[in-house]
PDB file of N, CA and C in Angstrom:
ATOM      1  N   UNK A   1       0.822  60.951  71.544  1.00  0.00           N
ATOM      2  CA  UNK A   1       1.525  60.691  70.316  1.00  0.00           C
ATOM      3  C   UNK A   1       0.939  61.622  69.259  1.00  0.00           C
ATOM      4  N   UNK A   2       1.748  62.127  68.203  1.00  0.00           N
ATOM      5  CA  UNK A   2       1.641  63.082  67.324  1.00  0.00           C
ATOM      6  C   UNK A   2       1.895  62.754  66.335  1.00  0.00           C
ATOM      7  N   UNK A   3       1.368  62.695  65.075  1.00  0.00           N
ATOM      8  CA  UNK A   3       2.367  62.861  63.894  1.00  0.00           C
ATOM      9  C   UNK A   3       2.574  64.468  63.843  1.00  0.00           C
ATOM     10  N   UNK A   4       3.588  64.500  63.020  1.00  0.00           N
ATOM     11  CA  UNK A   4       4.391  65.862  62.471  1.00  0.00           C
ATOM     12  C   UNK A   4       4.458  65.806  61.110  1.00  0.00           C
ATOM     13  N   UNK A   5       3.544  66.768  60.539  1.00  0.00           N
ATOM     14  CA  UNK A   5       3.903  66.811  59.106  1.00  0.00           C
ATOM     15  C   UNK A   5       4.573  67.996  58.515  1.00  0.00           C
ATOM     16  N   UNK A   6       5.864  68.260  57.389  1.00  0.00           N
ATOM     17  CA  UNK A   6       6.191  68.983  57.457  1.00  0.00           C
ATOM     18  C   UNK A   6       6.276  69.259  55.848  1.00  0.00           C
ATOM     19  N   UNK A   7       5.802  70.414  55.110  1.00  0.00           N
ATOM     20  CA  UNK A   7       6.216  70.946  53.563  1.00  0.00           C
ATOM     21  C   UNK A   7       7.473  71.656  53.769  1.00  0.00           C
ATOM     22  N   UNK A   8       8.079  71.350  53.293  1.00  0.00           N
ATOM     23  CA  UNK A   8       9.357  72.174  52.962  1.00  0.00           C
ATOM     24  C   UNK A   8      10.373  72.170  51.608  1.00  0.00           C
ATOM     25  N   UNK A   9      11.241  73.351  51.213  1.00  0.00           N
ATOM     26  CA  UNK A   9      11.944  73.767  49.875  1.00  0.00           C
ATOM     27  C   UNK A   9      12.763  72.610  49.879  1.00  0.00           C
ATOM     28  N   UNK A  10      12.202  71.973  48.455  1.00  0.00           N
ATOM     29  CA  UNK A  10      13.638  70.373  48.313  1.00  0.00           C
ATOM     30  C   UNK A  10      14.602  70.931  48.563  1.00  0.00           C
ATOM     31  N   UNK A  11      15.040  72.203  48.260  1.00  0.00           N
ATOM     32  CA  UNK A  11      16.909  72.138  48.399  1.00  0.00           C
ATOM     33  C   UNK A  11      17.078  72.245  49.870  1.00  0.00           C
ATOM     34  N   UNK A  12      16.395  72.515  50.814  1.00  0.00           N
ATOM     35  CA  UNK A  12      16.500  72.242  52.420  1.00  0.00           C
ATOM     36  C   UNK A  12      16.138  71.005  52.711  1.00  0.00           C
ATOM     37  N   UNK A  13      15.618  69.786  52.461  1.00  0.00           N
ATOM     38  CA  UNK A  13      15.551  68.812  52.528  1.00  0.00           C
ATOM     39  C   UNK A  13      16.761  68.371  53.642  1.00  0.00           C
ATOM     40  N   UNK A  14      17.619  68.101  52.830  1.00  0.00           N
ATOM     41  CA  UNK A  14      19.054  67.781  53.099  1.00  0.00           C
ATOM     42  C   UNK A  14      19.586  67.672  54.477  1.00  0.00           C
ATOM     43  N   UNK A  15      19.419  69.217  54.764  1.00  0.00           N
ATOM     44  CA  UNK A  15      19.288  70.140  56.021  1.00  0.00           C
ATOM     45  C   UNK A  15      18.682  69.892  57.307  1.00  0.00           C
ATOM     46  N   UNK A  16      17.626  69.714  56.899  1.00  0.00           N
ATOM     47  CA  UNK A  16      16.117  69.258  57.615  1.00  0.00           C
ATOM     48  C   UNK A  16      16.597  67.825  58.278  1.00  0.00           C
ATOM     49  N   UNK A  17      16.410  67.082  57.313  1.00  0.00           N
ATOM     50  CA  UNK A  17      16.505  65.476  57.485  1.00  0.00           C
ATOM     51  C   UNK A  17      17.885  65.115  58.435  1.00  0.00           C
ATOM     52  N   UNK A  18      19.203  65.850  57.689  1.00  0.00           N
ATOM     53  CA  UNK A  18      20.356  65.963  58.732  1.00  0.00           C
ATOM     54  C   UNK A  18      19.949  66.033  60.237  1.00  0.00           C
ATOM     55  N   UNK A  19      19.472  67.221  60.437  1.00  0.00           N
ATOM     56  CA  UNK A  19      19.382  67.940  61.763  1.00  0.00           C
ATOM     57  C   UNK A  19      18.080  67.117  62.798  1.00  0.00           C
ATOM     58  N   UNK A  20      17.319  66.314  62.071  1.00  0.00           N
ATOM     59  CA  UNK A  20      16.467  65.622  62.788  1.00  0.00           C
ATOM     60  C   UNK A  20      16.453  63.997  62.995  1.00  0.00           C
ATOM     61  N   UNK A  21      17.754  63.468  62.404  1.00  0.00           N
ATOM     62  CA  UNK A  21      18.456  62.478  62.689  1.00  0.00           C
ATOM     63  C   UNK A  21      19.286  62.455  63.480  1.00  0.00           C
ATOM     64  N   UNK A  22      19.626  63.577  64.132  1.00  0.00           N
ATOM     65  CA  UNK A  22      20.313  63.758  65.461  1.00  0.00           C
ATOM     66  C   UNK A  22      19.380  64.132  67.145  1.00  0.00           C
ATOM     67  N   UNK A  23      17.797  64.087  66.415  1.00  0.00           N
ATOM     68  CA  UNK A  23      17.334  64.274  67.584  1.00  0.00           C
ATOM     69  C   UNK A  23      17.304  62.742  68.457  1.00  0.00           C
ATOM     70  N   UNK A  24      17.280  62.843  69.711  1.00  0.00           N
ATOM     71  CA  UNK A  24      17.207  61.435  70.322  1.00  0.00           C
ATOM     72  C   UNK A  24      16.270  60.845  70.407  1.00  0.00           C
ATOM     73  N   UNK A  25      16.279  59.522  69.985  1.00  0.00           N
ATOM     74  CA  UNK A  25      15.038  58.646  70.413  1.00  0.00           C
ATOM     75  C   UNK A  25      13.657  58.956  69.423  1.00  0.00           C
ATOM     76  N   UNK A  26      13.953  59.954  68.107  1.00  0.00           N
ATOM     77  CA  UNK A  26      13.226  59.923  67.003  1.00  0.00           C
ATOM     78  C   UNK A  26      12.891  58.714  66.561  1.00  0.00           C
ATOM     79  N   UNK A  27      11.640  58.616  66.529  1.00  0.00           N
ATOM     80  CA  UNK A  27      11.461  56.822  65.800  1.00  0.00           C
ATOM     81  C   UNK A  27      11.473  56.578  64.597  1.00  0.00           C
ATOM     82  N   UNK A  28      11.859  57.731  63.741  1.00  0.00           N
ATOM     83  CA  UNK A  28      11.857  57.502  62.006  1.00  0.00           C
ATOM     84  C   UNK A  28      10.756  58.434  61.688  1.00  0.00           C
ATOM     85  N   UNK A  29      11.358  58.361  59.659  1.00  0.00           N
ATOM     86  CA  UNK A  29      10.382  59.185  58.938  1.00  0.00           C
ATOM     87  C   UNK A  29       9.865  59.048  58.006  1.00  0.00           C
ATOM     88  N   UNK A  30       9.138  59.154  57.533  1.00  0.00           N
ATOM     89  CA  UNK A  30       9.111  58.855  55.846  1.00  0.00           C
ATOM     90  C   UNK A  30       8.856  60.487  55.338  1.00  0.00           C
ATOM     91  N   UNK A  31      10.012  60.462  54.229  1.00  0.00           N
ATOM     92  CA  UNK A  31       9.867  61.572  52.984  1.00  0.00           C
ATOM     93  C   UNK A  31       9.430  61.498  51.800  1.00  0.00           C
ATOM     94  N   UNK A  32       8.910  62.319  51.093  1.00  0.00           N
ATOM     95  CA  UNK A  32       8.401  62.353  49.540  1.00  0.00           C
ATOM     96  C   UNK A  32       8.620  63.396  49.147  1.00  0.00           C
ATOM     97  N   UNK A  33       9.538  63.496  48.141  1.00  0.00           N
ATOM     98  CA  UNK A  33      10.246  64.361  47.572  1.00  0.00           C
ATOM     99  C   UNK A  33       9.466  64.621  45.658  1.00  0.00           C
ATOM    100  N   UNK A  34       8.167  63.839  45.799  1.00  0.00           N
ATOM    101  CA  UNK A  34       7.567  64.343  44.439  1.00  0.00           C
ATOM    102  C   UNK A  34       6.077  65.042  44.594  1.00  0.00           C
ATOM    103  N   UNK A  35       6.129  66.046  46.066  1.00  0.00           N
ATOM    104  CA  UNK A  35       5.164  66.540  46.160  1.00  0.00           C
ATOM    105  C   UNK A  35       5.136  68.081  45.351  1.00  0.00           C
ATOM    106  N   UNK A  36       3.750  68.510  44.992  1.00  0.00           N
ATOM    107  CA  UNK A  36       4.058  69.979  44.196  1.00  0.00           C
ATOM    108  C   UNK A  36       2.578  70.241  45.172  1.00  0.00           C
ATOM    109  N   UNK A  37       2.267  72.163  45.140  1.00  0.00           N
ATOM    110  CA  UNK A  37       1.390  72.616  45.717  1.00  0.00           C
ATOM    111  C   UNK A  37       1.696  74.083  45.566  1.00  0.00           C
ATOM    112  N   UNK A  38       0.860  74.679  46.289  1.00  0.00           N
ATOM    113  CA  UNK A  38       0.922  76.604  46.074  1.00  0.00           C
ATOM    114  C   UNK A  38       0.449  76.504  47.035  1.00  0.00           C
ATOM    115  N   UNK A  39       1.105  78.176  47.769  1.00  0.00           N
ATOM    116  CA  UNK A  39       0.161  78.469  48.827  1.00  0.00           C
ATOM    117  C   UNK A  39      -0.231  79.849  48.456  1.00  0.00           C
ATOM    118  N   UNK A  40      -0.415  81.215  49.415  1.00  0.00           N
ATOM    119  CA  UNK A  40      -0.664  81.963  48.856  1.00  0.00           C
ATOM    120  C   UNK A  40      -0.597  82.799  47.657  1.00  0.00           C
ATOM    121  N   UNK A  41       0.845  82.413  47.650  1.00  0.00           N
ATOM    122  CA  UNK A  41       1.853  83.173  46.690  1.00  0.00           C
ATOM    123  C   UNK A  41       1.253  82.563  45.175  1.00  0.00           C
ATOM    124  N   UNK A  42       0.608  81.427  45.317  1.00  0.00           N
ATOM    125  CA  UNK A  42      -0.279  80.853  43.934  1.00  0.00           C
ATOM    126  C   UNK A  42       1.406  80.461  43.455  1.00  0.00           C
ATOM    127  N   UNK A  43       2.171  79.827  44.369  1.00  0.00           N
ATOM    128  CA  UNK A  43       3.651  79.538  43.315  1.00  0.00           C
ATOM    129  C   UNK A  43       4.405  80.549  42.779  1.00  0.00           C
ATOM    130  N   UNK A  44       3.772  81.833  42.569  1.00  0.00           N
ATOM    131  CA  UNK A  44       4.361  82.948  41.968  1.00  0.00           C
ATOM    132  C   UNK A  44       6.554  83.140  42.452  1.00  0.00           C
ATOM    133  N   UNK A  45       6.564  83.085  43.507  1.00  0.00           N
ATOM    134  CA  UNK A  45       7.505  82.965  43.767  1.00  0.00           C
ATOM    135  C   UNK A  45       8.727  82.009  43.512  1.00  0.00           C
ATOM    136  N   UNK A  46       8.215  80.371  43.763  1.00  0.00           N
ATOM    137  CA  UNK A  46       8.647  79.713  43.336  1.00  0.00           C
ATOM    138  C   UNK A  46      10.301  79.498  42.669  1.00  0.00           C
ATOM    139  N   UNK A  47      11.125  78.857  42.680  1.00  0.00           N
ATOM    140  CA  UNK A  47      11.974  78.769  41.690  1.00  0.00           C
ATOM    141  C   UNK A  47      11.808  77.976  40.523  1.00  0.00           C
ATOM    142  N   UNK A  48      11.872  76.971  41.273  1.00  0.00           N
ATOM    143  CA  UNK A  48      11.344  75.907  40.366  1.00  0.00           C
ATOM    144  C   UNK A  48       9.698  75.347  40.073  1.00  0.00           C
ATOM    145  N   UNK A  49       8.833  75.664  38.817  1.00  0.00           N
ATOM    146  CA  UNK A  49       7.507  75.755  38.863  1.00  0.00           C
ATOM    147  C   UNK A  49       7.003  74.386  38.204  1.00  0.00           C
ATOM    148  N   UNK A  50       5.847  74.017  38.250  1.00  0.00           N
ATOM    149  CA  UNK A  50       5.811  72.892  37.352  1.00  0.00           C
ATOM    150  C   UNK A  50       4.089  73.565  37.032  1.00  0.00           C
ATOM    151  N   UNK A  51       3.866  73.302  35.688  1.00  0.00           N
ATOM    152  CA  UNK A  51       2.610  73.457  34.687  1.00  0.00           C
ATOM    153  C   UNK A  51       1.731  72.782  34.834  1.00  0.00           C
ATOM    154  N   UNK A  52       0.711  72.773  35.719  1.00  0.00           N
ATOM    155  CA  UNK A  52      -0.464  71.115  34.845  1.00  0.00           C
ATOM    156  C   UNK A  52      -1.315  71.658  34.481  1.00  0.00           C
ATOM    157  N   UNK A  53      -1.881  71.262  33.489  1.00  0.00           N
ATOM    158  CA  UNK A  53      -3.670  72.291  32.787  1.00  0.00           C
ATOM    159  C   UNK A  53      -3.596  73.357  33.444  1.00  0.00           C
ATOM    160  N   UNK A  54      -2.483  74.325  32.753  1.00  0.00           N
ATOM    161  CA  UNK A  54      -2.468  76.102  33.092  1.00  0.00           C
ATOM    162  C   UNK A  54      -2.636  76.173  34.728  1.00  0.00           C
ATOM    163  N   UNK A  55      -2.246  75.538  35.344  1.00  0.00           N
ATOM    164  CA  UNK A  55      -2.196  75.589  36.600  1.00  0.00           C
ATOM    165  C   UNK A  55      -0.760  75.879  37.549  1.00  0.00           C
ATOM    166  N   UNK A  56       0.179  76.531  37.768  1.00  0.00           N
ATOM    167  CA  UNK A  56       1.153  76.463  38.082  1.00  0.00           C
ATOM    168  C   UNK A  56       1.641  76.440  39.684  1.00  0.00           C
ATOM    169  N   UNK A  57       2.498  75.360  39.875  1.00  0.00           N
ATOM    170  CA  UNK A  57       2.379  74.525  41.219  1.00  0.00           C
ATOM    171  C   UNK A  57       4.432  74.470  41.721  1.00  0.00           C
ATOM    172  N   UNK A  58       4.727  75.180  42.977  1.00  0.00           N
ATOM    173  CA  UNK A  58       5.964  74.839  43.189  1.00  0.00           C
ATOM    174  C   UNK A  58       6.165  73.156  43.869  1.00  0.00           C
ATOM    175  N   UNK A  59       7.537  72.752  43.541  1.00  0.00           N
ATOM    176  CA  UNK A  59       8.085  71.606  44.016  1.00  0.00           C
ATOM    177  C   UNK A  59       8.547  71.885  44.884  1.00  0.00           C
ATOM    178  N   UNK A  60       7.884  70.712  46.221  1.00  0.00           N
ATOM    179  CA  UNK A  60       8.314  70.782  47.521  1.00  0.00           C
ATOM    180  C   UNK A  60       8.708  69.529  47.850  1.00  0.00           C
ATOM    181  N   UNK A  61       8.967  69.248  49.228  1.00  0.00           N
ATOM    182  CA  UNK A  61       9.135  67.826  49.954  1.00  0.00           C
ATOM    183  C   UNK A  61       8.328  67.941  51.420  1.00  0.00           C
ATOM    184  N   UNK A  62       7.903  67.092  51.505  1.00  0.00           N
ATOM    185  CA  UNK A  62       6.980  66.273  53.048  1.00  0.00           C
ATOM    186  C   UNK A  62       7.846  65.318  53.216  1.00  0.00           C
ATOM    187  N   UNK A  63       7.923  65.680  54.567  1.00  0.00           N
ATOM    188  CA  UNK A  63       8.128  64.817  55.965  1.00  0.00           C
ATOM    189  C   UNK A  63       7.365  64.692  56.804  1.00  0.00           C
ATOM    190  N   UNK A  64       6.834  63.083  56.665  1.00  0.00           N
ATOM    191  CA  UNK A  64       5.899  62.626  58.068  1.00  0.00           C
ATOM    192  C   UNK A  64       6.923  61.621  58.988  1.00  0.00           C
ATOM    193  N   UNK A  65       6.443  62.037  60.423  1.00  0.00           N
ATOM    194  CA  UNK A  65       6.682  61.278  60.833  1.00  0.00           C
ATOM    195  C   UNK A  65       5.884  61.315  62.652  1.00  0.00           C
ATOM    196  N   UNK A  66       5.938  60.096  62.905  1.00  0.00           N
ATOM    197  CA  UNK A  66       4.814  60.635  64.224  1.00  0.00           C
ATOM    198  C   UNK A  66       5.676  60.171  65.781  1.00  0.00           C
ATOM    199  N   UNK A  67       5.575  60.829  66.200  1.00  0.00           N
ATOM    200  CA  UNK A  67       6.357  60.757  68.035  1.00  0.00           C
ATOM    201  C   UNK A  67       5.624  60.911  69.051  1.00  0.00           C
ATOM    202  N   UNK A  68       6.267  60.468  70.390  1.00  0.00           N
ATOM    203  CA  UNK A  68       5.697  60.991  71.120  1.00  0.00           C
ATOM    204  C   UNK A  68       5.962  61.949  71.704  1.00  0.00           C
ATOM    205  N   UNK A  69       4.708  62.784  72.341  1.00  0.00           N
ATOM    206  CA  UNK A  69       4.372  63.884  72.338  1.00  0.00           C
ATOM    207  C   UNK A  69       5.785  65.086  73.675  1.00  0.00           C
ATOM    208  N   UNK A  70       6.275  64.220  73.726  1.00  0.00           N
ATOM    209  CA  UNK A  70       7.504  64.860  74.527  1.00  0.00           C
ATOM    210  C   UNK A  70       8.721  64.997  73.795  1.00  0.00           C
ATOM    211  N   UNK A  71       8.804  64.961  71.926  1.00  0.00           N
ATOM    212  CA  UNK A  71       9.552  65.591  71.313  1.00  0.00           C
ATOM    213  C   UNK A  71       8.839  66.239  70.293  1.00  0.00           C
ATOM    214  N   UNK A  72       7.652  66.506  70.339  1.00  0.00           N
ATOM    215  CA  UNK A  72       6.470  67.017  69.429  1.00  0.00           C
ATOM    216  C   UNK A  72       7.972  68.580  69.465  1.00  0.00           C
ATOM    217  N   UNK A  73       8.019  69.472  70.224  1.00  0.00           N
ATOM    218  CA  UNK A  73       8.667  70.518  70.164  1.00  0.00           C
ATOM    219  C   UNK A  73      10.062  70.373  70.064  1.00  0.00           C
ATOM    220  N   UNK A  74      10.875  69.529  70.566  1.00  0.00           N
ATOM    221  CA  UNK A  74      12.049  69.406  69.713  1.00  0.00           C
ATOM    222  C   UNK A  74      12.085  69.548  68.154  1.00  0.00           C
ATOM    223  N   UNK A  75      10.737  68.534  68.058  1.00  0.00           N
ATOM    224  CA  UNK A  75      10.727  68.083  66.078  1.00  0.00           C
ATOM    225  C   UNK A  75       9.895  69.349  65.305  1.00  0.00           C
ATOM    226  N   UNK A  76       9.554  69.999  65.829  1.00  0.00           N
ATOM    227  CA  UNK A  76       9.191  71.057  65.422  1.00  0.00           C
ATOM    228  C   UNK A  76       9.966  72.172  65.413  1.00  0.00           C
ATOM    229  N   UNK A  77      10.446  72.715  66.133  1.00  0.00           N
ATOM    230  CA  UNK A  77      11.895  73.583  66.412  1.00  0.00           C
ATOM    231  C   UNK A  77      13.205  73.338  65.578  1.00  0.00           C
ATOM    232  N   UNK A  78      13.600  72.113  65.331  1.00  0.00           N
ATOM    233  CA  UNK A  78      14.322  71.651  64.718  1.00  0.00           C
ATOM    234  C   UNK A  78      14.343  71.847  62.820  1.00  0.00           C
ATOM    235  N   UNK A  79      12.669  71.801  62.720  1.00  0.00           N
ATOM    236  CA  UNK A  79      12.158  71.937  61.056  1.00  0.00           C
ATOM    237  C   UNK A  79      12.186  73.586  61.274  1.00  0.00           C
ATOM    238  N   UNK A  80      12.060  74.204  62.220  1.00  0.00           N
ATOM    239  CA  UNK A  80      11.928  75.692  62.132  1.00  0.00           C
ATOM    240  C   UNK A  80      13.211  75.594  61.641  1.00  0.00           C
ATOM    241  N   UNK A  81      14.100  75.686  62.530  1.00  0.00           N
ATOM    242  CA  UNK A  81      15.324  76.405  62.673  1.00  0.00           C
ATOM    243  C   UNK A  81      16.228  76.199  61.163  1.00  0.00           C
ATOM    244  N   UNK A  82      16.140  74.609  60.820  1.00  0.00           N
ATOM    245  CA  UNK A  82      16.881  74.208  59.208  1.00  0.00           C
ATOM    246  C   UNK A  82      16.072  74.271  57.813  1.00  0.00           C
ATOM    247  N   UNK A  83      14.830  74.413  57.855  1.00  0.00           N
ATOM    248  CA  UNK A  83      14.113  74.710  56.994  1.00  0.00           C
ATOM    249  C   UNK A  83      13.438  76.449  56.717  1.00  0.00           C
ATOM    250  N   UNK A  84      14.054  77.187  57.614  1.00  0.00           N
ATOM    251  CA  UNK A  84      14.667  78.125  57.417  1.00  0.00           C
ATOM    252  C   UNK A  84      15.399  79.336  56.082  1.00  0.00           C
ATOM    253  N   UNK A  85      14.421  79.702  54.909  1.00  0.00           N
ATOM    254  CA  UNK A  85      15.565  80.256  54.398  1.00  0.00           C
ATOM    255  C   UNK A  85      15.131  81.734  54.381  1.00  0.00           C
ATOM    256  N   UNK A  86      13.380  82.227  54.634  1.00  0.00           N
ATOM    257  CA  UNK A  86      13.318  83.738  54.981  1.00  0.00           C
ATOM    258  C   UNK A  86      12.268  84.384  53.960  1.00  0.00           C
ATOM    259  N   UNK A  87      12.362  83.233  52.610  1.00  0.00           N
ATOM    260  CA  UNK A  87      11.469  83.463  51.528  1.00  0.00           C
ATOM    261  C   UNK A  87      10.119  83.263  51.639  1.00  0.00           C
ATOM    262  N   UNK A  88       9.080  83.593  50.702  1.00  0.00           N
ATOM    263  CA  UNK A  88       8.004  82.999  50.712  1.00  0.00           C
ATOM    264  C   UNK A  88       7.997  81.427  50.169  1.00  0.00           C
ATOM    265  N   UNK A  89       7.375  80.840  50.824  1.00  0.00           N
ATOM    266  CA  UNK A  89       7.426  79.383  50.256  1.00  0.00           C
ATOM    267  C   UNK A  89       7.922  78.485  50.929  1.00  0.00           C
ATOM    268  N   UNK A  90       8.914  78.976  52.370  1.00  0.00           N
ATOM    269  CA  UNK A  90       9.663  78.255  53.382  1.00  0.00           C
ATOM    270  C   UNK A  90       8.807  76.480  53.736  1.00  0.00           C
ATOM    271  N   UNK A  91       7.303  76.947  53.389  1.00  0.00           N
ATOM    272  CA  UNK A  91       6.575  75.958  54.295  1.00  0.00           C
ATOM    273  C   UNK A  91       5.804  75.755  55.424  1.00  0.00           C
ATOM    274  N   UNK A  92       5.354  74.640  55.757  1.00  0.00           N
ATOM    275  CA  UNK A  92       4.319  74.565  56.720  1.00  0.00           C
ATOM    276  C   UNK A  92       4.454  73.549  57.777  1.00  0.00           C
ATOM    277  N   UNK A  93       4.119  73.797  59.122  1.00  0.00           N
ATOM    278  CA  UNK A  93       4.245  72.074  59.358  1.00  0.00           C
ATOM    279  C   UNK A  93       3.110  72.669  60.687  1.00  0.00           C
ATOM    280  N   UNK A  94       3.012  71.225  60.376  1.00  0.00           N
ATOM    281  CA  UNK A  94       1.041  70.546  60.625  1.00  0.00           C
ATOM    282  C   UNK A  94       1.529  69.472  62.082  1.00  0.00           C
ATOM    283  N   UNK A  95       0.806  69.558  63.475  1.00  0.00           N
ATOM    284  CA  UNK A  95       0.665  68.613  64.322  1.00  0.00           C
ATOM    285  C   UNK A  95      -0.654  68.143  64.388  1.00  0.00           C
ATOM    286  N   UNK A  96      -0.404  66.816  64.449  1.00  0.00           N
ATOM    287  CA  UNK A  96      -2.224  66.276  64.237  1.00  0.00           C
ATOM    288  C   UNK A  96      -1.999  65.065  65.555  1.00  0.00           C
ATOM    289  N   UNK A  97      -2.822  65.167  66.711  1.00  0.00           N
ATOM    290  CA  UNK A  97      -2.907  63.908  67.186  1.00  0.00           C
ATOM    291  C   UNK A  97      -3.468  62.373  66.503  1.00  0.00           C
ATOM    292  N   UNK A  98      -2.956  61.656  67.205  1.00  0.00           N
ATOM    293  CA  UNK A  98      -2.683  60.289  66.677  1.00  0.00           C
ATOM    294  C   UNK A  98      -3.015  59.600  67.725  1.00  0.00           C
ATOM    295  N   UNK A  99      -4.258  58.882  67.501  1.00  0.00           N
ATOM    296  CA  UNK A  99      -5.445  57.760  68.000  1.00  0.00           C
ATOM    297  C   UNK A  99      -4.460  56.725  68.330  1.00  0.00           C
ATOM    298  N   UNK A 100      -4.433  56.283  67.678  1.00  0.00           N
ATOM    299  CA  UNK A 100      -3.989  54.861  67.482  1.00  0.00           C
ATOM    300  C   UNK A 100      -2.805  54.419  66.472  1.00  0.00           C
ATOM    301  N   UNK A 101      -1.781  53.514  66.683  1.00  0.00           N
ATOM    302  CA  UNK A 101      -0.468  53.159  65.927  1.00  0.00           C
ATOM    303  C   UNK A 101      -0.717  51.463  65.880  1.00  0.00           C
ATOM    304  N   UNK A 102      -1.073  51.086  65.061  1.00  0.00           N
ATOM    305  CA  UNK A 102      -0.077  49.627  64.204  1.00  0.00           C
ATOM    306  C   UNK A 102       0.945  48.843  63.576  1.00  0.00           C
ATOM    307  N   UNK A 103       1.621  47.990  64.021  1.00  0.00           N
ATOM    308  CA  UNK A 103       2.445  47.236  63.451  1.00  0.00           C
ATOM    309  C   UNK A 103       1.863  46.913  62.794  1.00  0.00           C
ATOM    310  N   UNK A 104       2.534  46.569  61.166  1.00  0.00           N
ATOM    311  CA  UNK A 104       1.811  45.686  60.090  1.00  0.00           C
ATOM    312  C   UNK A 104       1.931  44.405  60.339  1.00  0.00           C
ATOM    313  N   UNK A 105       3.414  44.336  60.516  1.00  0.00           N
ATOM    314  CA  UNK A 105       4.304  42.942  60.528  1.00  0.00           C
ATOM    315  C   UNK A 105       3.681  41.937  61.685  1.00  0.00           C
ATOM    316  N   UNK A 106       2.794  42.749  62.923  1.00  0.00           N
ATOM    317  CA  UNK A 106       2.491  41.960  63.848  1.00  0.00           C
ATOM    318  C   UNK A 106       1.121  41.945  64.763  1.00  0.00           C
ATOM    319  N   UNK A 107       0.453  43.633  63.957  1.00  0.00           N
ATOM    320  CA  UNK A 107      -0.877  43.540  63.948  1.00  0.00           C
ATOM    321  C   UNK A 107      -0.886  43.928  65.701  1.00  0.00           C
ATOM    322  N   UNK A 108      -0.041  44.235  66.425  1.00  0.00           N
ATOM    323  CA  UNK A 108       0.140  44.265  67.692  1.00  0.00           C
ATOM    324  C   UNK A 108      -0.272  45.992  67.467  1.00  0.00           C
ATOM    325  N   UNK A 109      -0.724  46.622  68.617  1.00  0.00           N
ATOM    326  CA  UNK A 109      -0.887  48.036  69.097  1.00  0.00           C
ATOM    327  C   UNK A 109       0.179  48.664  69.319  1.00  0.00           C
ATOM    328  N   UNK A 110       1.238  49.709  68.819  1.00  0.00           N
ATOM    329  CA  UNK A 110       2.898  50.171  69.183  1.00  0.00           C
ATOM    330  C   UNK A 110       2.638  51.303  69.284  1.00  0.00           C
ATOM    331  N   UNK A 111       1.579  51.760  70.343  1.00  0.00           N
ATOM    332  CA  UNK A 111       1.416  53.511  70.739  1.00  0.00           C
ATOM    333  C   UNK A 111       2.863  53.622  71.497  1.00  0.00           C
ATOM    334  N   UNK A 112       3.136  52.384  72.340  1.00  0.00           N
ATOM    335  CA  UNK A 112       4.249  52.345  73.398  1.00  0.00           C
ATOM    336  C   UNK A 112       5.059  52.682  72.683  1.00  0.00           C
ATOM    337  N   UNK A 113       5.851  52.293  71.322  1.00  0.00           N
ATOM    338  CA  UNK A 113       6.835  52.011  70.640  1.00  0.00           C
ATOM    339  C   UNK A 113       7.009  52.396  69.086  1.00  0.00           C
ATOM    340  N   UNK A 114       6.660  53.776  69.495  1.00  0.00           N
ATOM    341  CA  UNK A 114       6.715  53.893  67.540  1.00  0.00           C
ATOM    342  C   UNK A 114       7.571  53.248  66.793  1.00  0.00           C
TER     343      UNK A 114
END
């Protein structure tokens, strides 16, 4: 089991999220669409920039979500291919293994069952 984390341009969001709601047997995601950050480019590129204490930071969106490891490359391929636009700033996405999974609701172990 994997999570998949993914930075990507809000206006691909859309795109992204579309195209990975059609993968099969995805167990869900959670997005946050009020993330900001720089990478090399220090934001320079950016379209949209945001200011904090002379610091200047582009607006992005993250998608986590964690699977098992026999669509790790579907869900990755999938953020390639629609998150996609050629610019600097396209994004990043991060695979991190994953120990262990909990239900809240039942405190039960759901490695079986994301």
């Amino acid at each position: 089991m994997k999570e998949v984390k993914a930075i990507v341009q809000p206006f691909m969001l859309s795109k992204v999220v579309d195209a990975l709601r059609r993968v099969e047997d995805l167990p869900g995601m959670t997005v946050d669409t009020g993330v900001q950050g720089f990478g090399r480019n220090q934001a320079a590129a950016a379209d949209h920039r945001i200011t904090l204490d002379e610091i200047e930071y582009a607006k992005k969106a993250k998608l986590e979500m964690v699977v098992p490891d026999n669509l790790v490359d579907e869900v990755v391929q999938t953020i390639l291919k629609y998150g996609h636009t050629g610019r600097p700033g396209d994004g990043k996405i991060f695979v991190i293994d994953v120990a262990e999974a909990y239900r809240i609701r039942t405190g039960e172990n759901c490695e079986q069952d994301i």
